[in-house]
Protein backbone atom coordinates (compact mmCIF):
# COMPACT_ATOMS: atom_id res chain seq x y z
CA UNK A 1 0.00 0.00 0.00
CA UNK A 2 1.07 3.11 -0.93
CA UNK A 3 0.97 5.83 2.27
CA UNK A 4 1.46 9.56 2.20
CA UNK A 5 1.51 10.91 5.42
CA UNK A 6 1.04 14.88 5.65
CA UNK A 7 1.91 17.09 8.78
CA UNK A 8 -0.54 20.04 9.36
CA UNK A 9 1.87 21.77 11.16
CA UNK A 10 3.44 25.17 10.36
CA UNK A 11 6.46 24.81 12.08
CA UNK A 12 9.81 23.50 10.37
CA UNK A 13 11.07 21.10 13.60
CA UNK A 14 7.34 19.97 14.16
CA UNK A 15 7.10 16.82 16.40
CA UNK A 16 4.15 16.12 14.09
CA UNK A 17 6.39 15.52 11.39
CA UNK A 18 9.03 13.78 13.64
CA UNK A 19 5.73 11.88 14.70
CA UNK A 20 5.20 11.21 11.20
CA UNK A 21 8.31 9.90 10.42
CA UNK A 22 8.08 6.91 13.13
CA UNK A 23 4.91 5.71 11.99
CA UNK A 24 6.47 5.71 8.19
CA UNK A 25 9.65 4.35 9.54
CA UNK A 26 7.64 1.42 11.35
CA UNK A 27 5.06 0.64 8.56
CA UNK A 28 7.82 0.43 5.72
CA UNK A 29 8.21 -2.67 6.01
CA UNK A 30 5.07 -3.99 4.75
CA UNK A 31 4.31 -0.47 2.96
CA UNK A 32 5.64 2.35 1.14
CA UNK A 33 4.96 5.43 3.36
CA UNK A 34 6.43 8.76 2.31
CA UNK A 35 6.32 12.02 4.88
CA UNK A 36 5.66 15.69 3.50
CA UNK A 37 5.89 18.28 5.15
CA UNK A 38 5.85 21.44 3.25
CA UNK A 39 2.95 22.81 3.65
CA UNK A 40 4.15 26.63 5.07
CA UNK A 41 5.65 26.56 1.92
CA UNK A 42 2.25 27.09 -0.30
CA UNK A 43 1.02 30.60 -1.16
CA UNK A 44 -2.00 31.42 0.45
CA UNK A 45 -5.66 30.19 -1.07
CA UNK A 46 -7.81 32.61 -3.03
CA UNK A 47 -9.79 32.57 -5.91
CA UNK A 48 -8.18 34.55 -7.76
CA UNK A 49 -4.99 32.63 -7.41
CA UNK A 50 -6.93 29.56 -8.11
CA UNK A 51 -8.03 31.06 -10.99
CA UNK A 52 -4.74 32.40 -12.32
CA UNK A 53 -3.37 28.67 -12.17
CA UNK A 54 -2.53 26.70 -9.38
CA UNK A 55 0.87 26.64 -8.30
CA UNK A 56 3.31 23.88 -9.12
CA UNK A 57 4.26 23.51 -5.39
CA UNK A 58 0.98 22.49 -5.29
CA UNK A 59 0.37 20.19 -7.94
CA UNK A 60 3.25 17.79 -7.10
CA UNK A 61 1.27 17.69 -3.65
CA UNK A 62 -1.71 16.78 -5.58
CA UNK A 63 -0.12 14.42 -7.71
CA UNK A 64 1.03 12.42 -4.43
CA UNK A 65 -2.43 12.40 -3.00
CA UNK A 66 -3.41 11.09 -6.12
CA UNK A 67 -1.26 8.24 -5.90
CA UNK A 68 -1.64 7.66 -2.50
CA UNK A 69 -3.91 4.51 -1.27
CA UNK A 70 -4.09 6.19 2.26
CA UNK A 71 -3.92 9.80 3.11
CA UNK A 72 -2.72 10.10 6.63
CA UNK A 73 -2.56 13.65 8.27
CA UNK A 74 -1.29 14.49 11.75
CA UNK A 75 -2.23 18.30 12.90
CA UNK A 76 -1.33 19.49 15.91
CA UNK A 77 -3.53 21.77 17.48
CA UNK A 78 -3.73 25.63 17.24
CA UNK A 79 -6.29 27.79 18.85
CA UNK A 80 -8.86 24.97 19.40
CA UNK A 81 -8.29 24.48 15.59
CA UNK A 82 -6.35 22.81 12.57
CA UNK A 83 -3.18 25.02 11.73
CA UNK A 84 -3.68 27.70 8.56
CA UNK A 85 -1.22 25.78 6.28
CA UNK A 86 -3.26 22.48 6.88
CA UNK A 87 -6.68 24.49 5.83
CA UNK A 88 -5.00 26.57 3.40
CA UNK A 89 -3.88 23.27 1.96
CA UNK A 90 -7.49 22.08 1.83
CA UNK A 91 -8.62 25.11 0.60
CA UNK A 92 -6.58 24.32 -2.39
CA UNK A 93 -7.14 21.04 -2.95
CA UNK A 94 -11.58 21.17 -2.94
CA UNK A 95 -12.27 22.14 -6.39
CA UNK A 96 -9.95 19.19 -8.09
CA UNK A 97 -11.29 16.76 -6.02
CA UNK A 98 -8.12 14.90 -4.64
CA UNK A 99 -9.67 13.48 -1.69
CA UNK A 100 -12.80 12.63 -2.94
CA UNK A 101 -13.44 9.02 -1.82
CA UNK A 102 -9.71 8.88 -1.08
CA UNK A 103 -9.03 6.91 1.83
CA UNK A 104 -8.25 9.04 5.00
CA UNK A 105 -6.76 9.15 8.25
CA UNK A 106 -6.90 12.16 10.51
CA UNK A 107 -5.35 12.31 13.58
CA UNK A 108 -3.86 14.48 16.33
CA UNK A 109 -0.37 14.73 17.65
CA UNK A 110 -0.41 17.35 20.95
CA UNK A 111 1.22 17.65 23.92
CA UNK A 112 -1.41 16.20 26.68
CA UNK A 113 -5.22 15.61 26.93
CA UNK A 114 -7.60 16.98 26.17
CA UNK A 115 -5.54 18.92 23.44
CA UNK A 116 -6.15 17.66 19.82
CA UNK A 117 -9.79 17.28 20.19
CA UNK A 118 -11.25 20.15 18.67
CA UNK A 119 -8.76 20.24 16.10
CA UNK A 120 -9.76 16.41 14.86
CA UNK A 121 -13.08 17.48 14.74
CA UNK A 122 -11.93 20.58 12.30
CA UNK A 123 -10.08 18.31 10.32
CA UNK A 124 -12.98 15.69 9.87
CA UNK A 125 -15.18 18.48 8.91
CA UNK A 126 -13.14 19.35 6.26
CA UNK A 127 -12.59 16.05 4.63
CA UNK A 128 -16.46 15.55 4.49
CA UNK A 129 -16.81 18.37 3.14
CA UNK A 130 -14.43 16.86 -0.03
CA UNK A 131 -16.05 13.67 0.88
CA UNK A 132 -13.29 11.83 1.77
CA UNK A 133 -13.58 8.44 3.18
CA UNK A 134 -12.53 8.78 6.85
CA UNK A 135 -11.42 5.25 7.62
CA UNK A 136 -10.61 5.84 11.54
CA UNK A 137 -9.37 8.47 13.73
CA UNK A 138 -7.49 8.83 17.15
CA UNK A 139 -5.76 11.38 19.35
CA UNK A 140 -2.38 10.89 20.11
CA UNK A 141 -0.13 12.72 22.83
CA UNK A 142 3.61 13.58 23.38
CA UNK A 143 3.32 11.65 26.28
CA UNK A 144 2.41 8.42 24.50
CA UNK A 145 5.50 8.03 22.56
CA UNK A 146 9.65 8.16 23.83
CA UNK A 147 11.66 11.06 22.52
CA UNK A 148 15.75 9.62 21.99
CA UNK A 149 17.67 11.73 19.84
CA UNK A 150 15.28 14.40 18.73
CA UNK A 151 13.09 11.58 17.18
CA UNK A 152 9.97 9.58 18.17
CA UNK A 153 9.69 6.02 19.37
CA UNK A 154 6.77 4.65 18.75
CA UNK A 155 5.29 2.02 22.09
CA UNK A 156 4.15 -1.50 21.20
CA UNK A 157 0.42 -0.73 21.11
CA UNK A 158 0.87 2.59 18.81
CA UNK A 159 2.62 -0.01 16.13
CA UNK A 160 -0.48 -2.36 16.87
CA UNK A 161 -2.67 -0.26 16.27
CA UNK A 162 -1.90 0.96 12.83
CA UNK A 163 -1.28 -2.23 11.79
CA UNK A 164 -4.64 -3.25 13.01
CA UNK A 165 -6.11 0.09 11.42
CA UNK A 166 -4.31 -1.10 7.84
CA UNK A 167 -5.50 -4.20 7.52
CA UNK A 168 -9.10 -3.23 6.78
């Protein structure tokens, strides 16, 4: 299965990404699971801009989702919200249809309950809205995972559970 895991995060050192990176890390060897995390990069969504042509930046990301069997995005959360790159990016992506019946995971990465709640229920919102198929969805927290080295280790039932969540 072919994997492309997004971080809705707006910073460059995101532990979204870093969280991102284990779960590809851990499900490559069954899978091919590839991280990006560029979306600060994008120009900001209007019509106009849509209308003038959408950006190659933007494209390529298309192109991926495109590919993709399973979308999975981590967002952290920001103001009881997803970040403005990750909604920027969606704002982008509604008219050509990308996610439409693409397979989806949303989740959370924050830094302790109850944080990440509102902002999976933003992100879910969205993806109905481009009527993507939302296969699961979970909350996960800093405090779930080990932190050696500047990178993530991902616990025995984390691992479990996406390979549980992959097999359907």
């Amino acid at each position: 299965m072919k994997i492309l895991c997004i971080s809705g995060s707006a910073s460059r050192d995101s532990s979204n990404v870093k969280f991102l990176k284990a779960i590809a890390e851990h499900l490559s060897d069954k899978h091919t699971a590839e991280v990006y995390e560029g979306l600060y990069r994008f120009p900001l969504f209007t019509t106009e801009r849509l209308n003038a042509g959408m950006p190659e930046i933007i494209n390529l990301l298309r192109d991926r989702i495109t590919q993709a069997d399973l979308v999975l995005i981590s967002t952290p959360e920001y103001n009881h919200n997803i970040p403005a790159v990750l909604k920027n990016m969606l704002e982008w992506i509604t008219d050509s249809g990308e996610l439409f019946g693409k397979r989806v995971l949303p989740i959370t990465f924050t830094p302790k309950a109850p944080r990440g709640e509102h902002a999976l229920i933003s992100l879910q919102m969205s993806l109905k809205a481009q009527q993507a198929s939302i296969i699961s969805e979970a909350n996960f927290y800093k405090t779930d995972v080990e932190f050696v080295d500047d990178l993530i280790v991902l616990p025995e039932d984390i691992k479990l559970m996406f390979d549980g969540l992959l097999e359907i």
